[in-house]
Protein backbone atom coordinates (compact mmCIF):
# COMPACT_ATOMS: atom_id res chain seq x y z
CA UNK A 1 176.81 66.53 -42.57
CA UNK A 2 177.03 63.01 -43.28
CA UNK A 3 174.45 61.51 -45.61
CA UNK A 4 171.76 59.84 -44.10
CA UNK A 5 170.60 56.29 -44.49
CA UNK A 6 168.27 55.95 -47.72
CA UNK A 7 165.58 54.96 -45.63
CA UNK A 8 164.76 58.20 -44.75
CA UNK A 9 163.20 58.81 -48.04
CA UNK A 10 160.37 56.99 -46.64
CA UNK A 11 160.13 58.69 -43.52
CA UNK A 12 160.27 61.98 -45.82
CA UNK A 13 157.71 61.11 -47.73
CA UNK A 14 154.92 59.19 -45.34
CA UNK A 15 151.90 61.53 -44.67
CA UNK A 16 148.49 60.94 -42.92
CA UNK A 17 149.02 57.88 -41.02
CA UNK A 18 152.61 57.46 -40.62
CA UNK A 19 152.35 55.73 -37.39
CA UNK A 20 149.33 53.11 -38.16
CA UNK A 21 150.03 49.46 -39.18
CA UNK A 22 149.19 47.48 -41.85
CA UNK A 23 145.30 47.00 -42.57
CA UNK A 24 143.76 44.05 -44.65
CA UNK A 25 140.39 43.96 -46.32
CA UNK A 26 138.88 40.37 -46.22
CA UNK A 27 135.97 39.04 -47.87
CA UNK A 28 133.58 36.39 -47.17
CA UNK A 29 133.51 33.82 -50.36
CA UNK A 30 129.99 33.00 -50.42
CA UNK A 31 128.70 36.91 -48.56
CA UNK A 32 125.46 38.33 -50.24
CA UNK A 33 126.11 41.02 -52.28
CA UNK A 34 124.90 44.20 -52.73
CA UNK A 35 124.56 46.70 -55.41
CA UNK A 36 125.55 50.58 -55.48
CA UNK A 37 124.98 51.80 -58.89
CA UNK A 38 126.15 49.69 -61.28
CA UNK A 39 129.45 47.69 -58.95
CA UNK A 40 128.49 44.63 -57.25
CA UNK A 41 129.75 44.85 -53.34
CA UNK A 42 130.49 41.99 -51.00
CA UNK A 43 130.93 41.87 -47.90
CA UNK A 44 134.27 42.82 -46.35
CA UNK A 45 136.48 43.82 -42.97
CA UNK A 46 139.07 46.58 -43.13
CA UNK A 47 141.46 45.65 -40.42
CA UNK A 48 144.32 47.65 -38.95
CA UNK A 49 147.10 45.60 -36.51
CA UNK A 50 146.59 46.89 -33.05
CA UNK A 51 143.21 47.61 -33.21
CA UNK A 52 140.85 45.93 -31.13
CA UNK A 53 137.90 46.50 -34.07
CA UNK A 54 137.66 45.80 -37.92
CA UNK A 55 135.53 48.29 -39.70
CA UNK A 56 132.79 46.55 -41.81
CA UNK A 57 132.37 47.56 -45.44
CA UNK A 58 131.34 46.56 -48.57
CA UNK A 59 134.23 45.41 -50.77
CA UNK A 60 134.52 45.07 -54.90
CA UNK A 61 136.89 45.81 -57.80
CA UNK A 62 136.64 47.76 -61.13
CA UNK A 63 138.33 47.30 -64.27
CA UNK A 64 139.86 50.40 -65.80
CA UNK A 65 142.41 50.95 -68.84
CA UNK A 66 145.88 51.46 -67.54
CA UNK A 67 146.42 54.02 -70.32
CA UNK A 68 143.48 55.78 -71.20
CA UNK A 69 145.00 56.77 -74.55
CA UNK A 70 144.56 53.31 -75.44
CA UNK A 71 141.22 52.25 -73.88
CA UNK A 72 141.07 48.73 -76.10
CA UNK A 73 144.95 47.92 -74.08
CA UNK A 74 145.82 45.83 -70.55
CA UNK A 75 143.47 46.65 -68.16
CA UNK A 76 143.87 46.84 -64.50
CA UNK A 77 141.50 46.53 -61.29
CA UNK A 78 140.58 48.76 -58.97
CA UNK A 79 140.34 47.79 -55.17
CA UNK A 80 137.10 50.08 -53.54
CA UNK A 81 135.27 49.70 -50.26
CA UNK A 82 131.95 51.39 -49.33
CA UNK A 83 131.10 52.48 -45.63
CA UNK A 84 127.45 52.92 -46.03
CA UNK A 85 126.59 55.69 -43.46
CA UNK A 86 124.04 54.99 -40.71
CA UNK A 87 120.76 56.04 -41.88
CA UNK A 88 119.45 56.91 -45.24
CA UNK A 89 122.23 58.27 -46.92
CA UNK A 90 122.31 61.34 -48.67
CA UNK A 91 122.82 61.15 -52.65
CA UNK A 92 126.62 62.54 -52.61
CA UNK A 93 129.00 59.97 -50.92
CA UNK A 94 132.13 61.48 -49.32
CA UNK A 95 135.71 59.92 -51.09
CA UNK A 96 138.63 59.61 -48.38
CA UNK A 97 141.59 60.16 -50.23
CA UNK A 98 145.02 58.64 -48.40
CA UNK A 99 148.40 60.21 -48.43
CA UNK A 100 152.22 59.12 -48.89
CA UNK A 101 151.96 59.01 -52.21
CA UNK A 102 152.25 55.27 -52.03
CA UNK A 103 149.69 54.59 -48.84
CA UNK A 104 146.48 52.48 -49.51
CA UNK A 105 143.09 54.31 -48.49
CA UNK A 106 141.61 51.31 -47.62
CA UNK A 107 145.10 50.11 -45.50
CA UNK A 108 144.90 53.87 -44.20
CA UNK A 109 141.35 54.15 -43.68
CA UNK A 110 140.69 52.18 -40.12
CA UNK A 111 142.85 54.30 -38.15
CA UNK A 112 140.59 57.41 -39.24
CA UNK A 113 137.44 55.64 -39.05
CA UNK A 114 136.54 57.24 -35.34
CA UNK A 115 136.86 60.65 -36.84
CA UNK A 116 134.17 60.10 -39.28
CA UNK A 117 131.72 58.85 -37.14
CA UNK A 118 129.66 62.43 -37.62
CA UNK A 119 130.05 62.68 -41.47
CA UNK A 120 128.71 58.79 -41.88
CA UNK A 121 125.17 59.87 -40.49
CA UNK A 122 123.94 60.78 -43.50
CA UNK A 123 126.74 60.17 -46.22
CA UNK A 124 127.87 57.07 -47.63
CA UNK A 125 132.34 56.21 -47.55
CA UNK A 126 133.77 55.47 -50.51
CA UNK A 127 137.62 54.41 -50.76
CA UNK A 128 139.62 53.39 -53.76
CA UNK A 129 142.99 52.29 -53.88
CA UNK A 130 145.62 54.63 -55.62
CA UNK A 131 146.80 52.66 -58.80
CA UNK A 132 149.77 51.21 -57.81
CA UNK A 133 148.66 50.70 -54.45
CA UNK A 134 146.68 48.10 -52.12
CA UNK A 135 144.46 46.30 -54.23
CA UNK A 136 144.36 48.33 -57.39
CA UNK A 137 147.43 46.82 -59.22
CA UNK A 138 150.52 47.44 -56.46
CA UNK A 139 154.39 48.25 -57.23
CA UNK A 140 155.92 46.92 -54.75
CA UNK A 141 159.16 46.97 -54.80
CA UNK A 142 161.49 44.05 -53.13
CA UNK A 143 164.91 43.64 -52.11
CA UNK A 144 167.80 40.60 -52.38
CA UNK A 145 165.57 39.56 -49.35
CA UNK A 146 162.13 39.66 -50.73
CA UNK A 147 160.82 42.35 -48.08
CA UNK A 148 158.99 45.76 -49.31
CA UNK A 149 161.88 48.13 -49.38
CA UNK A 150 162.89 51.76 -51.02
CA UNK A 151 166.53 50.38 -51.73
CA UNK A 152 168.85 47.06 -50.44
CA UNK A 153 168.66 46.88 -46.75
CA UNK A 154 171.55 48.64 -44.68
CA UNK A 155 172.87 50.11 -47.40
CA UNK A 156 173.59 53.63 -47.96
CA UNK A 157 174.91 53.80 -50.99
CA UNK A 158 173.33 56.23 -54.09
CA UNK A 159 174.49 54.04 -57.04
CA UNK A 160 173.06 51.09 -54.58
CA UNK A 161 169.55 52.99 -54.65
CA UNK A 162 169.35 53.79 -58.34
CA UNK A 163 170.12 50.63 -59.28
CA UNK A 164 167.68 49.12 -56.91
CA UNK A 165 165.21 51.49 -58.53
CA UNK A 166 166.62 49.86 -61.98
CA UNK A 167 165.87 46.45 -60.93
CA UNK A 168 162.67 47.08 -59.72
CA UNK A 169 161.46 49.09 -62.70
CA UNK A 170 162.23 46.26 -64.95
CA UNK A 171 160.41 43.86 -62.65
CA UNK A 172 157.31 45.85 -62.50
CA UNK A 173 156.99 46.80 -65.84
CA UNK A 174 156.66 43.15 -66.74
CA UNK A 175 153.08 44.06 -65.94
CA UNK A 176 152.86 47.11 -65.88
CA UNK A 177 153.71 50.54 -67.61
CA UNK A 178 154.85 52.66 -64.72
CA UNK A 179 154.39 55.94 -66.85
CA UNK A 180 150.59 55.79 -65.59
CA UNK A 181 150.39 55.37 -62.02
CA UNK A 182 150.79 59.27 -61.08
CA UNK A 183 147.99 61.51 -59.55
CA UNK A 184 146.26 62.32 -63.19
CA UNK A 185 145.65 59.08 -63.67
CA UNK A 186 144.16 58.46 -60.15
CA UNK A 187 141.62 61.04 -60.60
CA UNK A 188 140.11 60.06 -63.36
CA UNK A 189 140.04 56.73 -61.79
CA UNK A 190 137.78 58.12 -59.12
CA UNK A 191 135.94 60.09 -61.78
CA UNK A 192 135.08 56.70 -62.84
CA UNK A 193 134.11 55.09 -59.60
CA UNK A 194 131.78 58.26 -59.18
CA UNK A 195 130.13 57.64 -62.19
CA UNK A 196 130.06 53.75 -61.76
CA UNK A 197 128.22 54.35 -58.63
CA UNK A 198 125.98 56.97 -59.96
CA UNK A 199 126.74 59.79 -57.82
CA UNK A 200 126.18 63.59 -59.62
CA UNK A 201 128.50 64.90 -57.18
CA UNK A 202 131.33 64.00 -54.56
CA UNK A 203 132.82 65.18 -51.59
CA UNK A 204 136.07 65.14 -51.16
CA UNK A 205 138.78 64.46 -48.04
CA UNK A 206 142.09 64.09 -48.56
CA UNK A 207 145.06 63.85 -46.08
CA UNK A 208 148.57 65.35 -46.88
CA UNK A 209 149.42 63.78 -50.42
CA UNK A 210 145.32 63.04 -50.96
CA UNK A 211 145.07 66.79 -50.57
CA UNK A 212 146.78 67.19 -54.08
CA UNK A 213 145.00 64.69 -55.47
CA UNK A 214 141.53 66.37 -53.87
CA UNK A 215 142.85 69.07 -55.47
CA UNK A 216 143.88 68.39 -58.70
CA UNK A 217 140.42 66.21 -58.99
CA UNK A 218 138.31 69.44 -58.50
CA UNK A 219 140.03 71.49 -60.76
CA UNK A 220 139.57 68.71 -63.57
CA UNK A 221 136.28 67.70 -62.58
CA UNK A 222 134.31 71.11 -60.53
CA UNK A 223 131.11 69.79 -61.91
CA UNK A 224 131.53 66.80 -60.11
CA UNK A 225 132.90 68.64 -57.04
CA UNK A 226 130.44 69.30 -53.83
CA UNK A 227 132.77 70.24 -51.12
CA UNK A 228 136.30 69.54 -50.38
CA UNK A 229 138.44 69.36 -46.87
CA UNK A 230 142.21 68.90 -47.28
CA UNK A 231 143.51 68.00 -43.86
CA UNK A 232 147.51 68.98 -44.06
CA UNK A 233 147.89 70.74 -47.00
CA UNK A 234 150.09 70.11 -49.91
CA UNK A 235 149.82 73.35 -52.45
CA UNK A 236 149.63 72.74 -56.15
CA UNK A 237 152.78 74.72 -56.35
CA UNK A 238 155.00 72.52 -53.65
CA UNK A 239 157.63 70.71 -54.98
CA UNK A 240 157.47 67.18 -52.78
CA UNK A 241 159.84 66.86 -50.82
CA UNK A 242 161.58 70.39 -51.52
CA UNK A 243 160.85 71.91 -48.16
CA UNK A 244 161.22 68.89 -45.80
CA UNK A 245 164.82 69.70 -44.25
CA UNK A 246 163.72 73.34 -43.68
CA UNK A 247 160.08 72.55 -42.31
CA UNK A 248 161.27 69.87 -39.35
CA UNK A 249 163.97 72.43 -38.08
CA UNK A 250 161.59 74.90 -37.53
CA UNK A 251 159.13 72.60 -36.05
CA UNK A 252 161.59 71.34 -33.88
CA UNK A 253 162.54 74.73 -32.91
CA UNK A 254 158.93 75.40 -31.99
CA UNK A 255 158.97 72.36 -29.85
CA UNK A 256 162.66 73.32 -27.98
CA UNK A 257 161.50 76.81 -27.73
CA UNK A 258 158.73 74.92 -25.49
CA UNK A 259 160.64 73.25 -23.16
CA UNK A 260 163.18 76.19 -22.24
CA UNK A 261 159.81 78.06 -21.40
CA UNK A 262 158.78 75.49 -18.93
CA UNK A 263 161.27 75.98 -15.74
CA UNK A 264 160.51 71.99 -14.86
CA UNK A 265 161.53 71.18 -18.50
CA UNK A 266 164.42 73.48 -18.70
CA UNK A 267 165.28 72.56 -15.45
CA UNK A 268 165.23 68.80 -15.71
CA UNK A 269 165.98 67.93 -19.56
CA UNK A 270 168.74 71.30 -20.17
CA UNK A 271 168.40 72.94 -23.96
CA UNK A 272 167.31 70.09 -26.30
CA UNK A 273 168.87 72.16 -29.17
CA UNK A 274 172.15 72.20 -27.75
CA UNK A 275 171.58 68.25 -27.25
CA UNK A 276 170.47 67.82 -30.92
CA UNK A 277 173.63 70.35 -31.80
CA UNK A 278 176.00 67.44 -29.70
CA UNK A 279 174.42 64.17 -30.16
CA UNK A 280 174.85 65.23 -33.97
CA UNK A 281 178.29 65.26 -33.51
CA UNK A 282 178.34 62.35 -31.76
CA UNK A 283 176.83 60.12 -34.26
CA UNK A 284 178.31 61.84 -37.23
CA UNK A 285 182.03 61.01 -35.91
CA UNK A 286 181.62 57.55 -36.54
CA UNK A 287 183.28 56.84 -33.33
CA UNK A 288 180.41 55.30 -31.45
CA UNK A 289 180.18 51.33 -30.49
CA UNK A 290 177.28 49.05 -30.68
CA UNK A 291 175.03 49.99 -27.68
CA UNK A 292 172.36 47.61 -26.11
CA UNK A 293 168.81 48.32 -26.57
CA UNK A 294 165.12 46.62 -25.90
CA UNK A 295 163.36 45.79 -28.68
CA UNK A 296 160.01 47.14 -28.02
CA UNK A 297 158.20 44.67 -29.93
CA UNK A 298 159.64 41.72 -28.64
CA UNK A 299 161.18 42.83 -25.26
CA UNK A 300 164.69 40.94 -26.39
CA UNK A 301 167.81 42.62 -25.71
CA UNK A 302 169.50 43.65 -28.72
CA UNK A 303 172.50 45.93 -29.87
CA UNK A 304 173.18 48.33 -32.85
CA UNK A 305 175.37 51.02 -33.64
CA UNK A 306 173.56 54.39 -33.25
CA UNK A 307 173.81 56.20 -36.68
CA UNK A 308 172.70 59.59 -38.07
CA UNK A 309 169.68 58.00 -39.29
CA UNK A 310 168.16 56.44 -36.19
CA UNK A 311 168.12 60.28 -35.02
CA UNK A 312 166.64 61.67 -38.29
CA UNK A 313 164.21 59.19 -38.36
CA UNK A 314 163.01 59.14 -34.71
CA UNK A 315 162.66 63.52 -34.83
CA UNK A 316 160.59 63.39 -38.01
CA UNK A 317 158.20 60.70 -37.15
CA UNK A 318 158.35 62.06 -33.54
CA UNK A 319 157.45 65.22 -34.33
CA UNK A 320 153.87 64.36 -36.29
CA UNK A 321 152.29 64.22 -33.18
CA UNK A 322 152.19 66.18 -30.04
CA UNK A 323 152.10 63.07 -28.23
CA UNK A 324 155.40 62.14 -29.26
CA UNK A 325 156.95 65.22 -29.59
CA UNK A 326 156.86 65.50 -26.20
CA UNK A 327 159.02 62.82 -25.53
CA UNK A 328 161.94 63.89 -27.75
CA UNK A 329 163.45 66.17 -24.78
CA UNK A 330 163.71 63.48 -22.39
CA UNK A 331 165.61 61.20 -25.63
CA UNK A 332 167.68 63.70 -26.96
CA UNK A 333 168.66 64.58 -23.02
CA UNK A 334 169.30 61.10 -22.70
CA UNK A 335 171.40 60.27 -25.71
CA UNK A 336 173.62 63.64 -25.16
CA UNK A 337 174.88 62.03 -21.63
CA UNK A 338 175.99 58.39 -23.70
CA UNK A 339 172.92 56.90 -23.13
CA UNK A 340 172.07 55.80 -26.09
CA UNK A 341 169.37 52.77 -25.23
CA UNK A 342 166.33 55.06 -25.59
CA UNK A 343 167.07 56.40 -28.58
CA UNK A 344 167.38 53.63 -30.52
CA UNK A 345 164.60 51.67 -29.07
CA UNK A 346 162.26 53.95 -30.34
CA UNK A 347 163.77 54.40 -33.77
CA UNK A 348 163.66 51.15 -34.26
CA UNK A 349 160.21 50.62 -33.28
CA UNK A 350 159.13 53.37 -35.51
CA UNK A 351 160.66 52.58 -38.62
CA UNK A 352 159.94 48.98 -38.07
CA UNK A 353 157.41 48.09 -39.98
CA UNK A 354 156.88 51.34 -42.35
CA UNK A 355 158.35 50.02 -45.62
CA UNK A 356 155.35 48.02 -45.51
CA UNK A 357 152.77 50.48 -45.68
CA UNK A 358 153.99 52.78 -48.67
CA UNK A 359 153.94 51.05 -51.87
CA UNK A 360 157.61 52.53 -53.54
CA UNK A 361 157.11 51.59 -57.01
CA UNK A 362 153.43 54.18 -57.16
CA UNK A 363 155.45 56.48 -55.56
CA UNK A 364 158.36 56.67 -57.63
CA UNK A 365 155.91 57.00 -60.39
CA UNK A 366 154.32 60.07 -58.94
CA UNK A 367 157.41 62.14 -57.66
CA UNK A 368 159.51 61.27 -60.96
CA UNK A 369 156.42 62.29 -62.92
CA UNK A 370 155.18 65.36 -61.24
CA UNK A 371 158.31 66.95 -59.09
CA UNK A 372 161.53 65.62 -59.15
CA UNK A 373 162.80 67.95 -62.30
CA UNK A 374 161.92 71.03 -59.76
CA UNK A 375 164.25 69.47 -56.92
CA UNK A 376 166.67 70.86 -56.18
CA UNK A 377 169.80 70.52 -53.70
CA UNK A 378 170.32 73.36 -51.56
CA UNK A 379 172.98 74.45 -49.39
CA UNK A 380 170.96 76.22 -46.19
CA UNK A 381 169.71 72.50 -45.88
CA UNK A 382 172.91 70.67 -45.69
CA UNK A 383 173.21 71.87 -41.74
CA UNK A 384 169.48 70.53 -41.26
CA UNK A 385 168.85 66.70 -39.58
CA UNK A 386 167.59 65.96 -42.54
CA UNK A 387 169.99 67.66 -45.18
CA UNK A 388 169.30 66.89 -48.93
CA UNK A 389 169.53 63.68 -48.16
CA UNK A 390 166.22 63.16 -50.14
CA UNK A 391 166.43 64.97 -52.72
CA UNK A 392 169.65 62.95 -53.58
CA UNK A 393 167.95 59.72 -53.04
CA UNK A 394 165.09 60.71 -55.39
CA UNK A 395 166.63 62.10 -58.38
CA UNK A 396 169.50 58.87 -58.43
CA UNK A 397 166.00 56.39 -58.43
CA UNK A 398 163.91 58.73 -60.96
CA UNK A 399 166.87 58.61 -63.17
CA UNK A 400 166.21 55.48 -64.02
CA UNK A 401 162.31 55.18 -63.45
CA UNK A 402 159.96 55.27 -66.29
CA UNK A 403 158.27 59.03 -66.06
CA UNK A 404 154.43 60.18 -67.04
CA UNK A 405 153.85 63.40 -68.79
CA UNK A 406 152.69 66.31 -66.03
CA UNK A 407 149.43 68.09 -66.94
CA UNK A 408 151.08 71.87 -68.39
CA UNK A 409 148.25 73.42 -65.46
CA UNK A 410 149.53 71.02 -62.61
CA UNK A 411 151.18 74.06 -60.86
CA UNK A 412 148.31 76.12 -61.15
CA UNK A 413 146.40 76.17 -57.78
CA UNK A 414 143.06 75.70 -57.46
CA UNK A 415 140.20 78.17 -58.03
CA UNK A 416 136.79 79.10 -58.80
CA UNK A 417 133.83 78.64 -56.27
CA UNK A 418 134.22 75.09 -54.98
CA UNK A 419 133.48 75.01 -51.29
CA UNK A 420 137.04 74.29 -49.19
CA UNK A 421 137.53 73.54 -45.94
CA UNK A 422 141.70 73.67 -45.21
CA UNK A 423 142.64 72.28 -41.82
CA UNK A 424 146.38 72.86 -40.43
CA UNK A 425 148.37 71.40 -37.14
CA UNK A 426 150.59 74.38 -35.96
CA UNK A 427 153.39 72.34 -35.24
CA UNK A 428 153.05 70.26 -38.87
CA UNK A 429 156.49 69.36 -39.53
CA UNK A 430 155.73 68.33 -42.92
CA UNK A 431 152.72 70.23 -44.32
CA UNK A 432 152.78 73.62 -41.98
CA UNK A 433 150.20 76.25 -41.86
CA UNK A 434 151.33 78.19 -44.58
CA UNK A 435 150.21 75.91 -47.12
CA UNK A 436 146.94 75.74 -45.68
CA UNK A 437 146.91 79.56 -45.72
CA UNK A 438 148.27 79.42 -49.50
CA UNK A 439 145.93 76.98 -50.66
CA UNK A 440 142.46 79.02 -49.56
CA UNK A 441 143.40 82.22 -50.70
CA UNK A 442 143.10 81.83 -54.09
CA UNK A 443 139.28 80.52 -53.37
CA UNK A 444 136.25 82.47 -53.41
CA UNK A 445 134.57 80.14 -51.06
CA UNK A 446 137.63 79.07 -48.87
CA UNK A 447 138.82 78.77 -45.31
CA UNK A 448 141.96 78.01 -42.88
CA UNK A 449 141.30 76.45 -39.63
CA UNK A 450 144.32 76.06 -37.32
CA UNK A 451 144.84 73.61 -34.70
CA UNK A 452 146.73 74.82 -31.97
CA UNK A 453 149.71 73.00 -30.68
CA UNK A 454 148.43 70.04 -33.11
CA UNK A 455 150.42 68.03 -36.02
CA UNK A 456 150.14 66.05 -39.01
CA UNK A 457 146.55 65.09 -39.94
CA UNK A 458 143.96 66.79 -37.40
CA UNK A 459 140.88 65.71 -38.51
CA UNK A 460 140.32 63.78 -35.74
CA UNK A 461 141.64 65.95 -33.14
CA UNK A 462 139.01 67.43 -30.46
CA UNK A 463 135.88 69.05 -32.32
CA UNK A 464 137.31 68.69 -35.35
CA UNK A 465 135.16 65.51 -36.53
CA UNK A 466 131.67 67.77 -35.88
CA UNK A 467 132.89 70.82 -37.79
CA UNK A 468 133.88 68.54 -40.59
CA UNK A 469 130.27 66.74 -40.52
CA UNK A 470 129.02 70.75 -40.50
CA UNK A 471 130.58 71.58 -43.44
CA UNK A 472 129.43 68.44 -45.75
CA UNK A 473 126.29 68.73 -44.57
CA UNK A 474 126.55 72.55 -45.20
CA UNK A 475 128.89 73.47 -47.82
CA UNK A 476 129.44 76.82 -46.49
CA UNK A 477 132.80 77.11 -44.75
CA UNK A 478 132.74 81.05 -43.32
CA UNK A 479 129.22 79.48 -41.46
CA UNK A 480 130.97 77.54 -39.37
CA UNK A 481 131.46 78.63 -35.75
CA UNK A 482 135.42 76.79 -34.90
CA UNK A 483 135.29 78.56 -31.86
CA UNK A 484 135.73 75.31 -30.04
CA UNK A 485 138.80 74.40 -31.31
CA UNK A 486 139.95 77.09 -29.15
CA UNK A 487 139.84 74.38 -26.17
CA UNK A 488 142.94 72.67 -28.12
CA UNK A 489 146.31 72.41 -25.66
CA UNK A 490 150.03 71.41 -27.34
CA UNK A 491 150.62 68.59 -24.37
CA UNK A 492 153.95 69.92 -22.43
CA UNK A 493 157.12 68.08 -22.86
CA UNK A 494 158.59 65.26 -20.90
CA UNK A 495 160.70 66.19 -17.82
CA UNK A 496 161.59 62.81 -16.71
CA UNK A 497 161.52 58.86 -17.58
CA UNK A 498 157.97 58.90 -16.51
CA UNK A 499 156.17 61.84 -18.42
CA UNK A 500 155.78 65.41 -17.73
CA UNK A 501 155.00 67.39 -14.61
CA UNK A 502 151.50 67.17 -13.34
């Protein structure tokens, strides 16, 4: 298989809210302020593009050492935003932690906000921006251009991307010592916040990535720990990034498997395997011409040359959600006849404007800190879509990326008593049930719930908001009655140009 363009490392990597835009947090110069324990709050608006709402917070910053070995050295800010609930709130706030790594909770957090709209009776929202991310000291890194990119634009070469990683590295650590923006540093930043807001305990959320953080903040800090619900679950013991290729082929069998079963589906859009299987080999020959497309943006007529990459990208954003996952019959039907048009237009759109919402530089620190000397290449991937594409693109950037020291117990999962709440989509194509099933069972007060026919971050999804206010309220996760989630449908694939069969 040919490699794919570098760009996929971001697609790879993007968790929670892969699809959402860019969000702001604005603050009124001369707002009255507000106190919560001993931080000063303006305040603020969290907006998200292409929402019709803001959400309205409380906004502030906190200074914390950047290497906590040397407390009296540079200090950096941390960005946080409070959500006070809607009544008297209860003494233990609830921390939503974002995913990626590299995404911005309080960039991340409008998108979610509807799904918390039960928890936020009675319990405050507190967000704080990863190190390295949003607010709180970003590494962003920049090409020739000056946009937010993971290497130079349109080009797909490795010794391109590490030294791209190079060049950024030395830019950023102008200001900054990349060895300590990794997940052990970010949870003792929120250990911090907690106690700069004098809360005894927390409650945690956190959403793909955030669910290792959640994690790895309980088992350092179980005193401070109430309850914890990791929404798409990343295991202590997963290597980031190690299981991609494998976990979107079976997802997308899942999803094929669908459509053959459905005669309007079969019928109408053929096998979308075999399509895959021959618009693969299509794109891989390198034989294909520009092809016109509508930008869906702008609604301008442009053209491009349809490469591997628009089709990895497109299936593993696609397949996060059910909603468009259904669609991917109809595109892959289309794009195995020539027609190329669809394809591309929503590729395109997709991947548009998501080197804006992960900050590279905090990620590179993580996965160079914490997993990139488990990767490894291997050769049942190489037939995948995604292949070990990035893998390769990860190790040539960490090889030149200033690298943290792992805590020796990072690998160790988490234990003990701590009340956890694990929530899986069954057709995850990033964070499948498995993990969710891996992560409980070594807890004495743990439990899976599984979303049928759902994907990547389900916390919203049907009666999922209410059981998640349930168990904050009530710490007890067996006590919950889920039996409503039962009412969950996988929506049935596209037959045709204008949706599925009624």
């Amino acid at each position: 298989m040919k490699p794919l363009p570098l760009s996929l490392a971001l697609t790879v990597a993007l968790a929670a809210t892969a699809m959402a835009q860019p969000a702001s947090a604005t603050t009124a110069a001369d707002a009255p302020t507000r106190m919560l324990g001993s931080l000063t709050f303006s305040p603020c608006s969290l907006k998200a593009e292409g929402l019709p709402r803001s959400v309205e917070a409380q906004c502030t910053t906190m200074q914390v050492p950047e290497n906590r070995a040397d407390p009296s050295g540079r200090k950096i800010e941390l960005a946080i935003a409070w959500i006070p609930n809607q009544a008297e709130a209860e003494p233990d706030p609830l921390f939503m932690i974002a995913g990626g790594p590299g995404q911005s909770a309080l960039e991340a957090y409008p998108m979610l906000h509807s799904a918390f709209s039960d928890v936020r009776r009675s319990r405050d929202i507190m967000l704080v921006d990863a190190r390295g991310t949003g607010g709180s000291h970003p590494l962003v890194c920049r090409d020739t251009e000056g946009a937010a990119n993971l290497t130079e634009e349109g080009d797909q070469s490795i010794d391109v991307a590490r030294a791209f990683a190079e060049r950024c590295a030395a830019e950023l650590s102008k200001d900054a010592d990349l060895r300590f923006y990794s997940t052990s540093e970010h949870i003792d930043d929120l250990e911090d916040v907690r106690k700069a807001i004098g809360a005894e305990q927390i409650n945690l959320i956190g959403i793909s990535y955030g669910t290792r953080v959640a994690q790895q903040y309980a088992g350092r800090y179980p005193q401070s720990t109430r309850s914890v619900v990791l929404d798409s679950v990343v295991p202590n013991s997963l290597v980031l990034g190690s299981e991609h290729a494998m976990n979107l082929e079976a997802t997308l069998n899942q999803q094929f498997a669908r459509c053959v079963e459905i005669d309007a589906c079969r019928d109408g859009m053929g096998s979308p395997r075999e399509h895959l299987d021959s618009v693969r080999r299509a794109l891989e020959s390198g034989e294909l011409g520009p092809v016109a497309y509508r930008d869906a943006r702008s609604g301008e007529w442009k053209e491009a040359v349809p490469r591997p990459g628009h089709l990895a990208v497109l299936l593993r954003l696609y397949a996060y959600a059910p909603q468009t996952a259904s669609l991917l019959p109809y595109l892959l039907s289309e794009a195995a006849q020539g027609r190329f048009g669809p394809m591309l237009a929503q590729s395109t759109l997709i991947s548009g404007s998501l080197t804006e919402q992960i900050y590279h530089g905090m990620q590179l620190s993580v996965m160079c800190t914490e997993d990139v000397d488990e990767m490894q290449e291997r050769a049942e991937d190489e037939a995948t879509v995604l292949g070990n594409a990035l893998i390769t693109f990860t190790k040539a950037q960490c090889a030149v990326w200033p690298k943290g020291t792992r805590d020796p117990r990072f690998r160790e999962p988490l234990g003990g008593d701590v009340p956890v709440l694990a929530i899986s989509g069954e057709f995850d194509p990033v964070t499948p049930p498995r993990y969710g099933e891996e992560a409980v069972s070594h807890l004495a007060n743990g439990r899976h719930l599984l979303l049928k026919g759902q994907g990547h971050s389900v916390v919203g999804l049907g009666c999922m908001p209410k059981l998640f206010a349930q168990f904050v309220e009530k710490p007890d996760p067996k006590a919950l009655d889920a039996s409503c989630l039962d009412r969950l449908r996988p929506l049935p694939p596209f037959t045709g140009p204008h949706g599925w069969e009624p």
